[in-house]
C-alpha atoms as a PDB file:
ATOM      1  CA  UNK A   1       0.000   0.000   0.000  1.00  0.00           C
ATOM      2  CA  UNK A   2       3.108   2.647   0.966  1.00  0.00           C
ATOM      3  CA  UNK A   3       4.469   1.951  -2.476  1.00  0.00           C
ATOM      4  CA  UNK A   4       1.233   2.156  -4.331  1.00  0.00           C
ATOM      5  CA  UNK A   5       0.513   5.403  -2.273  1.00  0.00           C
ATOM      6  CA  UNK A   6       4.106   6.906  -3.303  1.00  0.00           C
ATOM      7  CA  UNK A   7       3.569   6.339  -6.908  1.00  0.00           C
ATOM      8  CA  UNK A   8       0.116   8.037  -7.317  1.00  0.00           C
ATOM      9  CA  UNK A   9       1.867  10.749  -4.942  1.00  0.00           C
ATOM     10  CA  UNK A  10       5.021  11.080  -7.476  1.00  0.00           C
ATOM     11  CA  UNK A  11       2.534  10.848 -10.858  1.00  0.00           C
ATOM     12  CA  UNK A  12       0.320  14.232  -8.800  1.00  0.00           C
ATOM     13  CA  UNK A  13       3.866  15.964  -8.636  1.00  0.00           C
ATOM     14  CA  UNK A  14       4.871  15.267 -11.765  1.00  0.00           C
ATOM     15  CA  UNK A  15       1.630  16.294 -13.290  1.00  0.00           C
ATOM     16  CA  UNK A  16       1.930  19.317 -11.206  1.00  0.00           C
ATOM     17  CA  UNK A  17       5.187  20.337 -12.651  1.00  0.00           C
ATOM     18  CA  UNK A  18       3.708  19.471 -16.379  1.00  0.00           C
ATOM     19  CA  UNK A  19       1.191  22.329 -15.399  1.00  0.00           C
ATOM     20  CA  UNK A  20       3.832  24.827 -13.945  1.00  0.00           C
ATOM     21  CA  UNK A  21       5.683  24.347 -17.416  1.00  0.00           C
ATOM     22  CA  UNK A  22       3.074  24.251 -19.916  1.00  0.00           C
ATOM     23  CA  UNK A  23      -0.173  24.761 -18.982  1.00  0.00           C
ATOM     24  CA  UNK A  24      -2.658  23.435 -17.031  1.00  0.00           C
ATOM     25  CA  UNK A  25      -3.574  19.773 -16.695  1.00  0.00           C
ATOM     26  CA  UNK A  26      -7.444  18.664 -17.003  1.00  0.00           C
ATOM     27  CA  UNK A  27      -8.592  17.290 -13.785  1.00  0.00           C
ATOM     28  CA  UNK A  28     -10.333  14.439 -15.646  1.00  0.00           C
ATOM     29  CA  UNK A  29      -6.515  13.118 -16.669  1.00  0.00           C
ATOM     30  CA  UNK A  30      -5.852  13.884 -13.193  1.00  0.00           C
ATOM     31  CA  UNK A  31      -7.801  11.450 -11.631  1.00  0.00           C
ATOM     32  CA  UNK A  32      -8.311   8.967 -14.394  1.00  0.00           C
ATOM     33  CA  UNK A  33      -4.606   8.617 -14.142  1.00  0.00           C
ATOM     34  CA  UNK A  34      -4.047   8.267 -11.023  1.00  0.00           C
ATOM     35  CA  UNK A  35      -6.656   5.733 -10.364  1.00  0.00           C
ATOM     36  CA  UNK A  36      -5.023   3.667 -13.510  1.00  0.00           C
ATOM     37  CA  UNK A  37      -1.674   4.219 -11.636  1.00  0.00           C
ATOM     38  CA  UNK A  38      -3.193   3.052  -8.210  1.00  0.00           C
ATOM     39  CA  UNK A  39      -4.530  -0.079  -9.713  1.00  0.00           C
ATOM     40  CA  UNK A  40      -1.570  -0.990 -11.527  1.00  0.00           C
ATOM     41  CA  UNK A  41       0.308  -0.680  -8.757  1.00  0.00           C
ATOM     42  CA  UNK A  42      -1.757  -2.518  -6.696  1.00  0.00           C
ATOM     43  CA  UNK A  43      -1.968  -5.540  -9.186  1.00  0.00           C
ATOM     44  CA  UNK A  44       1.457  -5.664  -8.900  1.00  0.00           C
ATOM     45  CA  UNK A  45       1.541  -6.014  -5.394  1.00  0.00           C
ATOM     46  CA  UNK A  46      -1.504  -8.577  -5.113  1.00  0.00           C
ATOM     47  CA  UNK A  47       1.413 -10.204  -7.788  1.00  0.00           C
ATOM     48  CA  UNK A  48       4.129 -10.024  -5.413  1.00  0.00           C
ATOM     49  CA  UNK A  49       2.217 -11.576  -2.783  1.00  0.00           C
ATOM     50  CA  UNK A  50       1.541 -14.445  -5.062  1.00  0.00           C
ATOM     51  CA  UNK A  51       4.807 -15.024  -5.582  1.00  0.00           C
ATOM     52  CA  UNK A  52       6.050 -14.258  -1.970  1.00  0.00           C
ATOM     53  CA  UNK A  53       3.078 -16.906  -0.141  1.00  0.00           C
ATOM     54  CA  UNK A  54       5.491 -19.711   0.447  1.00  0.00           C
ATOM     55  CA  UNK A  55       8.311 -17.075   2.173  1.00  0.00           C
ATOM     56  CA  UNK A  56       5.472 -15.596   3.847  1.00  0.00           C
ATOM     57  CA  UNK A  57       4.354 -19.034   5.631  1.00  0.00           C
ATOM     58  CA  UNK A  58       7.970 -19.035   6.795  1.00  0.00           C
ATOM     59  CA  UNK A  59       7.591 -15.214   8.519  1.00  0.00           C
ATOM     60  CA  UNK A  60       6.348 -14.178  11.311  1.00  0.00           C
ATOM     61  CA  UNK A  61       5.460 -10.672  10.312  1.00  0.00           C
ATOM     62  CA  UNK A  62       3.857 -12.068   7.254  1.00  0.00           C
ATOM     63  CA  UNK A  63       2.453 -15.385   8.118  1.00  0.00           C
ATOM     64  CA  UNK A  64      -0.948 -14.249   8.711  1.00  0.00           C
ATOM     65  CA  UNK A  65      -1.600 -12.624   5.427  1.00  0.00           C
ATOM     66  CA  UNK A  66      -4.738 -14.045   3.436  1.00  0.00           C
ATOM     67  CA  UNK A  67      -3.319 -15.747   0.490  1.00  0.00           C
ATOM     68  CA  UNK A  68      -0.061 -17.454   3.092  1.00  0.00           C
ATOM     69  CA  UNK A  69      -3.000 -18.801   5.078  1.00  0.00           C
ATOM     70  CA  UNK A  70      -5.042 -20.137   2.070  1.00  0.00           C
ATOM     71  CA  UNK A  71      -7.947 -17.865   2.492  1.00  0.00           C
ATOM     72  CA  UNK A  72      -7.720 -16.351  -1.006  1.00  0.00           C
ATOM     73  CA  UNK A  73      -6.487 -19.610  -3.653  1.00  0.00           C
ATOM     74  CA  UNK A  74      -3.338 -18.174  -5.590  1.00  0.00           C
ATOM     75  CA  UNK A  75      -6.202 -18.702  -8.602  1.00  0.00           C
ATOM     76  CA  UNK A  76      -8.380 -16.273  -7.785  1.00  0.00           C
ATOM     77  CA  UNK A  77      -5.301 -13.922  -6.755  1.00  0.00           C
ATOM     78  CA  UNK A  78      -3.931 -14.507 -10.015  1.00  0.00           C
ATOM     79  CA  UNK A  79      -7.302 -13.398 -11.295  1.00  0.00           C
ATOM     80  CA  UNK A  80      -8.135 -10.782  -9.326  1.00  0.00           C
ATOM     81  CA  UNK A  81      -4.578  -9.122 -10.183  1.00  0.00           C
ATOM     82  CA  UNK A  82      -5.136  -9.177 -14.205  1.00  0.00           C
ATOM     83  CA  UNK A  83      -8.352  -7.691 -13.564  1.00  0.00           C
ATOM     84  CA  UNK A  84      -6.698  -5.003 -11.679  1.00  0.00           C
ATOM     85  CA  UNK A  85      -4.376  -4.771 -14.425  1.00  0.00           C
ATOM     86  CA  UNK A  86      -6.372  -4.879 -17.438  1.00  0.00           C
ATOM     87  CA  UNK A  87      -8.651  -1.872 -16.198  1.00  0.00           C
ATOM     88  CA  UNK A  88      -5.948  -0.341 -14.576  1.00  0.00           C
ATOM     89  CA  UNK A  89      -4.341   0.036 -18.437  1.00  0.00           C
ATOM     90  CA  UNK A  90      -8.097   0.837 -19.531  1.00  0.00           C
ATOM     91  CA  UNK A  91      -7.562   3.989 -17.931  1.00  0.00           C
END
């Protein structure tokens, strides 16, 4: 979530800047982008806990998440991450 928070955060700056340099920037870009941002970043992390369950088992700190314990199949993670993706992309 801290990473997926700091790259909507950087794209806001960034679009800020555009607008200090050139113009301003529509606020429908502004949040269509960042919301594709935010879910592309956070299929990416649903990925990485995919790929991280078996370490996680291992971890205390991490042990308890949802997919290490089996709640949520790595299927439906899988699935739930292209989803993300795919309309993350749309935007």
């Amino acid at each position: 979530m801290q990473t997926t928070c700091s790259v909507v955060n950087d794209s806001y700056f960034n679009r800020r800047y555009v607008h200090a340099t050139t113009g301003a920037v529509p606020l429908s870009i502004l949040i269509f982008g960042n919301l594709g941002i935010a879910l592309v970043a956070g299929s990416a992390a649903a990925l990485n806990h995919v790929a991280d369950q078996h370490i996680d088992k291992l971890m205390k700190r991490t042990q308890y998440r949802p997919i290490a314990q089996g709640k949520i199949s790595t299927r439906n993670s899988l699935i739930f991450s292209g989803v993300m993706c795919f309309v993350g992309m749309e935007f």
